[in-house]
C-alpha atoms as a PDB file:
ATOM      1  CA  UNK A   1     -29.703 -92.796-173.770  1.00  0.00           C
ATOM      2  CA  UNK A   2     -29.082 -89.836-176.180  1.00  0.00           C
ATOM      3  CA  UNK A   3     -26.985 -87.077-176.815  1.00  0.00           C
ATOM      4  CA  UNK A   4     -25.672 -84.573-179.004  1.00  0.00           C
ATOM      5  CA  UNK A   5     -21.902 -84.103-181.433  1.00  0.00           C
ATOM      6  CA  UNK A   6     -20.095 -80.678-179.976  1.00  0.00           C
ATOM      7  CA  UNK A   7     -17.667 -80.938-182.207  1.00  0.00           C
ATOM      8  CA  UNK A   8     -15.813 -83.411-185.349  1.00  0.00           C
ATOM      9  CA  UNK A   9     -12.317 -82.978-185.047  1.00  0.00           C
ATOM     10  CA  UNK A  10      -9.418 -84.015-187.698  1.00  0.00           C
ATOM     11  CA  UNK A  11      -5.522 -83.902-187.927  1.00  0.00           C
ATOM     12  CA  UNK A  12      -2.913 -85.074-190.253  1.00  0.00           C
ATOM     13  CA  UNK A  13      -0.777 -86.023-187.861  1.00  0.00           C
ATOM     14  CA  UNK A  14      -1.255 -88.609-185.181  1.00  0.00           C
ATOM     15  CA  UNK A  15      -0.172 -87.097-181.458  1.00  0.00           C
ATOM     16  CA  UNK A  16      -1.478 -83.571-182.766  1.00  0.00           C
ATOM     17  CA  UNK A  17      -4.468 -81.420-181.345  1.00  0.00           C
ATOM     18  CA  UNK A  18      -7.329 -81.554-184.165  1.00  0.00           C
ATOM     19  CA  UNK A  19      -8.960 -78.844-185.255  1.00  0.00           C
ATOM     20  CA  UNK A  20     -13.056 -78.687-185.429  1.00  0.00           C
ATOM     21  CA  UNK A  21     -14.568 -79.240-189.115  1.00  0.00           C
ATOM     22  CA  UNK A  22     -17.865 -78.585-190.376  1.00  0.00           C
ATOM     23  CA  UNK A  23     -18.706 -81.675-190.916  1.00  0.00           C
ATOM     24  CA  UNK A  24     -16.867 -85.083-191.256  1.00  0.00           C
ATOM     25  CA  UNK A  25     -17.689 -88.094-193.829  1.00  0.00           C
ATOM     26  CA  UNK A  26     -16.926 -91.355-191.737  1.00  0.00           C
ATOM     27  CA  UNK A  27     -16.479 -94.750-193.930  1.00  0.00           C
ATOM     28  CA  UNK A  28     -16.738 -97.962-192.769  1.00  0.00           C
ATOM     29  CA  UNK A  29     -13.530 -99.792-192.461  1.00  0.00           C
ATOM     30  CA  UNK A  30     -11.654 -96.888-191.967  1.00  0.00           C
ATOM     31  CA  UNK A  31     -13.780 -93.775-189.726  1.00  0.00           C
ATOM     32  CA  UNK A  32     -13.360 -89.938-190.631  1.00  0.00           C
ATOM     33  CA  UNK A  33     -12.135 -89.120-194.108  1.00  0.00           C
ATOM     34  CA  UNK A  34      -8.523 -87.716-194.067  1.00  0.00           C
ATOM     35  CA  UNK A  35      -7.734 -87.923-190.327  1.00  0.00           C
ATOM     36  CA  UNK A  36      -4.334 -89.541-189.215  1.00  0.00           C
ATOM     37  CA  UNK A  37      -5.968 -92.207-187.312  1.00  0.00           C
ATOM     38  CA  UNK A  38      -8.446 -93.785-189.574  1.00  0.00           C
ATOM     39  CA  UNK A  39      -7.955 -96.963-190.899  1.00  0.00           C
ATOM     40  CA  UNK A  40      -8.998-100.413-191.419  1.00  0.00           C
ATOM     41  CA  UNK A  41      -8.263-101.221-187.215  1.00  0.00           C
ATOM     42  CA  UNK A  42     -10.141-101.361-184.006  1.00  0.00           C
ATOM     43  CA  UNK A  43      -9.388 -97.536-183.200  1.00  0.00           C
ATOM     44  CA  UNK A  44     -10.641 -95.492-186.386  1.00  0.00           C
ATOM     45  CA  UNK A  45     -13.053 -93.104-184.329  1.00  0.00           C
ATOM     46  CA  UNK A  46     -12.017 -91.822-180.609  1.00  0.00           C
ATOM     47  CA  UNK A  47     -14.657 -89.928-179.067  1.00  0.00           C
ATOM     48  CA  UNK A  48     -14.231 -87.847-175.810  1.00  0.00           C
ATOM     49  CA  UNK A  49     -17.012 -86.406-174.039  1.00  0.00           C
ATOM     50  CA  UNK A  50     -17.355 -82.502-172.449  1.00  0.00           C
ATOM     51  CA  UNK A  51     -17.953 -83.948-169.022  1.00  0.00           C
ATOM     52  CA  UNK A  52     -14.437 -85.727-169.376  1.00  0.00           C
ATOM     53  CA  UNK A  53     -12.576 -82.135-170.535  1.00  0.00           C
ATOM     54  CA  UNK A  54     -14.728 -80.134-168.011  1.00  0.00           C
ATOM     55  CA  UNK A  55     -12.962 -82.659-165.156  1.00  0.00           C
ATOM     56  CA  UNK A  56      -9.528 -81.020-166.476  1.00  0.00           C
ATOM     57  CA  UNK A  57     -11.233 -77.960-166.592  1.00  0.00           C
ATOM     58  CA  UNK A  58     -11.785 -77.904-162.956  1.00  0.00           C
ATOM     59  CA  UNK A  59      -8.140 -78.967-162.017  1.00  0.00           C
ATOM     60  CA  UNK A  60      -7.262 -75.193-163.065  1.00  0.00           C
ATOM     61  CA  UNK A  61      -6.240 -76.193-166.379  1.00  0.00           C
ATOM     62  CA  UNK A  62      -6.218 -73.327-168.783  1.00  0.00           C
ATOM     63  CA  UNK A  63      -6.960 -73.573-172.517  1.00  0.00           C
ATOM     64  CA  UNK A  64      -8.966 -76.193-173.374  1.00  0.00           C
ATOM     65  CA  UNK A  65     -11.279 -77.112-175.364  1.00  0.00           C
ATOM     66  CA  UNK A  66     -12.659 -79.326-178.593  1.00  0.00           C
ATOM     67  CA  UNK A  67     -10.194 -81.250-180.175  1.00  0.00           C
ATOM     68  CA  UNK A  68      -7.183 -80.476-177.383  1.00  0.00           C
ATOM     69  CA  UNK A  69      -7.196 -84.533-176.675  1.00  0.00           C
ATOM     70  CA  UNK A  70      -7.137 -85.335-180.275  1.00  0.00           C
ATOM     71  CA  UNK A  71     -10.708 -86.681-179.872  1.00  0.00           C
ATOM     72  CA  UNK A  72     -12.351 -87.138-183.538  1.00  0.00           C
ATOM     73  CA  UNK A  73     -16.000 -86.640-181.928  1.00  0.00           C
ATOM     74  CA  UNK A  74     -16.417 -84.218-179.112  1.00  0.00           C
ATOM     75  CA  UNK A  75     -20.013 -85.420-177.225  1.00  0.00           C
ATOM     76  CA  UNK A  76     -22.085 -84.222-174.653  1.00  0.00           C
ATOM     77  CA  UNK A  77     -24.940 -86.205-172.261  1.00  0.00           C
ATOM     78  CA  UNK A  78     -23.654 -89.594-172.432  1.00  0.00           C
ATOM     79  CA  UNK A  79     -21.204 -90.949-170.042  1.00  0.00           C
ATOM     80  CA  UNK A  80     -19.393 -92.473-173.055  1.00  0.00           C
ATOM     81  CA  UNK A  81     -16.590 -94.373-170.525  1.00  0.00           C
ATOM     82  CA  UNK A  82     -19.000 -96.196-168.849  1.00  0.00           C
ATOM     83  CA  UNK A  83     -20.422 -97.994-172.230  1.00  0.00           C
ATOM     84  CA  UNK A  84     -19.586-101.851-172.312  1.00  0.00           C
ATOM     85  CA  UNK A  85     -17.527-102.450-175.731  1.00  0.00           C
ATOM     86  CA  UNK A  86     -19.602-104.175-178.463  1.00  0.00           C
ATOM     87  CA  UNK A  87     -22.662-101.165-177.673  1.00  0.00           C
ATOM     88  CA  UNK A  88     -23.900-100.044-180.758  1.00  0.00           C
ATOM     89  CA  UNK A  89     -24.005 -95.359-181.528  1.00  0.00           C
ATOM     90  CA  UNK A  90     -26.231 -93.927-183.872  1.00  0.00           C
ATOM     91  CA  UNK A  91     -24.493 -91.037-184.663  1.00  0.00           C
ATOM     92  CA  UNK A  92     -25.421 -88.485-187.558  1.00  0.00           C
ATOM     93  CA  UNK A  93     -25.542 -90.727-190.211  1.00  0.00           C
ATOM     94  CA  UNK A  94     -23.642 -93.358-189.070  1.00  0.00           C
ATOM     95  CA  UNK A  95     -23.351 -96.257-187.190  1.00  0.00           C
ATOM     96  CA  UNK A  96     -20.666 -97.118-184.984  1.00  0.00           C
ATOM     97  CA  UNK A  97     -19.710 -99.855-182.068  1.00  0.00           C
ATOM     98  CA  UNK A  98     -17.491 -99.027-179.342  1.00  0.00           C
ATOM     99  CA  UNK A  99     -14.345-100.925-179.648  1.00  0.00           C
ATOM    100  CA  UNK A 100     -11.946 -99.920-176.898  1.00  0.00           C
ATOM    101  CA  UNK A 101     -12.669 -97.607-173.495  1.00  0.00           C
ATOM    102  CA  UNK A 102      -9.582 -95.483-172.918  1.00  0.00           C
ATOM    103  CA  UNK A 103      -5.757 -96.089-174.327  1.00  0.00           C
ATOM    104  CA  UNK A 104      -2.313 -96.062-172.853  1.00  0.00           C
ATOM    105  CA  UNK A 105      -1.036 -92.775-173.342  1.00  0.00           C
ATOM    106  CA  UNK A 106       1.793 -92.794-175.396  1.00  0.00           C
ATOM    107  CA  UNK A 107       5.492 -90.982-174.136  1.00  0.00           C
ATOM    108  CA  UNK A 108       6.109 -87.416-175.693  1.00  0.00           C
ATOM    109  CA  UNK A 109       2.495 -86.846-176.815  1.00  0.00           C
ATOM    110  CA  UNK A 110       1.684 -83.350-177.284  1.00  0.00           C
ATOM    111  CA  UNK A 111      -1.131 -82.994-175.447  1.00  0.00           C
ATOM    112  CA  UNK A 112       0.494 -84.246-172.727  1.00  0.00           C
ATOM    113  CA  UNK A 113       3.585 -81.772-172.843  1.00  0.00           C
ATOM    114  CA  UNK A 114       0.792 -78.842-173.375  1.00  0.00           C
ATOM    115  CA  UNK A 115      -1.444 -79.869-171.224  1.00  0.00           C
ATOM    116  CA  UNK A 116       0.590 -81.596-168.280  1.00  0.00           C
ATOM    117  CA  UNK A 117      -2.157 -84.019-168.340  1.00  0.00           C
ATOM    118  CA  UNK A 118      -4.631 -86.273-170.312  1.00  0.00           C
ATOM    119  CA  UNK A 119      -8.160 -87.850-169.613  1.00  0.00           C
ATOM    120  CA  UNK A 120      -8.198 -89.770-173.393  1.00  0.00           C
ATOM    121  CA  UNK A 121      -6.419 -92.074-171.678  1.00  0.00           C
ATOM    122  CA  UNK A 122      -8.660 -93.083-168.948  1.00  0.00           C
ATOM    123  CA  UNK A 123     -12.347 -91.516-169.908  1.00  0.00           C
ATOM    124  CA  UNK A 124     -12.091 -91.506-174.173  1.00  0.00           C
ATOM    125  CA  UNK A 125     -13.604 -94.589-176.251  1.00  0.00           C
ATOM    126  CA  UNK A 126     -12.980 -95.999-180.210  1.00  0.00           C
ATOM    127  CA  UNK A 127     -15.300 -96.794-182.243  1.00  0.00           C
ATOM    128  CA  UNK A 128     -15.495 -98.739-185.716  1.00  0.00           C
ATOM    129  CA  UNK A 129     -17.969 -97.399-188.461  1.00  0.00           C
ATOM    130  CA  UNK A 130     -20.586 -99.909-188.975  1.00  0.00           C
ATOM    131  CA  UNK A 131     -22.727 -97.428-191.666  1.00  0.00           C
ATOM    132  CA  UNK A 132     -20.967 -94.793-193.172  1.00  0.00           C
ATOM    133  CA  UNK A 133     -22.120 -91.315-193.479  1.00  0.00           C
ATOM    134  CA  UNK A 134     -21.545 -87.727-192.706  1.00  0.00           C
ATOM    135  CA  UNK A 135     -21.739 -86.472-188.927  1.00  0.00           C
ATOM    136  CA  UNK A 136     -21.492 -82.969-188.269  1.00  0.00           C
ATOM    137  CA  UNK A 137     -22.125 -80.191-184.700  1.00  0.00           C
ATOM    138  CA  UNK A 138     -25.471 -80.407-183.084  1.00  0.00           C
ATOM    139  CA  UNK A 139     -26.197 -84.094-184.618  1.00  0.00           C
ATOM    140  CA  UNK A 140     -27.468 -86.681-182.057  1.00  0.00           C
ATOM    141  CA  UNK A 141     -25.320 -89.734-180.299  1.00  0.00           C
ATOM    142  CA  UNK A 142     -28.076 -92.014-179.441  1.00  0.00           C
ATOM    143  CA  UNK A 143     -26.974 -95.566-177.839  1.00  0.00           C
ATOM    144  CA  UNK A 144     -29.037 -97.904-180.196  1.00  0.00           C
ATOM    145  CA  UNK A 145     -27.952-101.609-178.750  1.00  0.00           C
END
């Protein structure tokens, strides 16, 4: 199963859109350099995948696009929701292992108040950085284990 980074999204705050980088260096024990959710925890990399924003897409919603869930790794071609947790990503550089399949939304998150809606929730995954390295737009997401 393979497919291919759209975007690598950061913030400084946590609840925040992200905005699309160039390229991201992701370090074990803690996921992308200088975003608001790394750390040494289960959650350091969310991923969300264009399938899941196209869904809100289709509901009419206006808008959207990489980054607007607060998604660190924007994918296309893999249905990353349906991946059992412990599978292992080759992704750029790195190597990651899904940790968590969706979240519970948190009240007064902004994407929700811009939005009126969220699929993170229900359709995003985490990740912990097994190998560390740089990912970056157009690398591949290939499921490995």
């Amino acid at each position: 199963m393979e497919g291919k980074i759209l975007a690598v999204n950061i913030s400084e705050k946590k609840g925040v859109i992200k905005t699309p980088i160039d390229e991201g260096y992701f370090k074990i024990d803690h996921g992308l350099v200088g975003d608001a959710h790394a750390g040494n925890w289960h959650r350091q990399v969310s991923l969300l995948g264009i399938e899941s924003i196209n869904k809100m897409k289709a509901l009419g919603i206006e808008g959207l696009c990489t980054g607007k869930f607060a998604e660190n790794l924007t994918t296309e071609g893999i249905v990353l929701y349906e991946l059992p947790i412990g599978t292992k990503l080759q992704i750029g550089e790195t190597v990651q292992e899904v940790t968590q399949i969706g979240k519970e939304c948190h009240v007064g998150c902004a994407i929700f108040q811009q939005i009126g809606s969220c699929i993170m929730p229900l359709e995003g995954i985490f990740t912990k950085v097994l190998k560390e390295g740089t990912i970056k737009p157009g690398d591949t997401i290939r499921v490995i284990e």
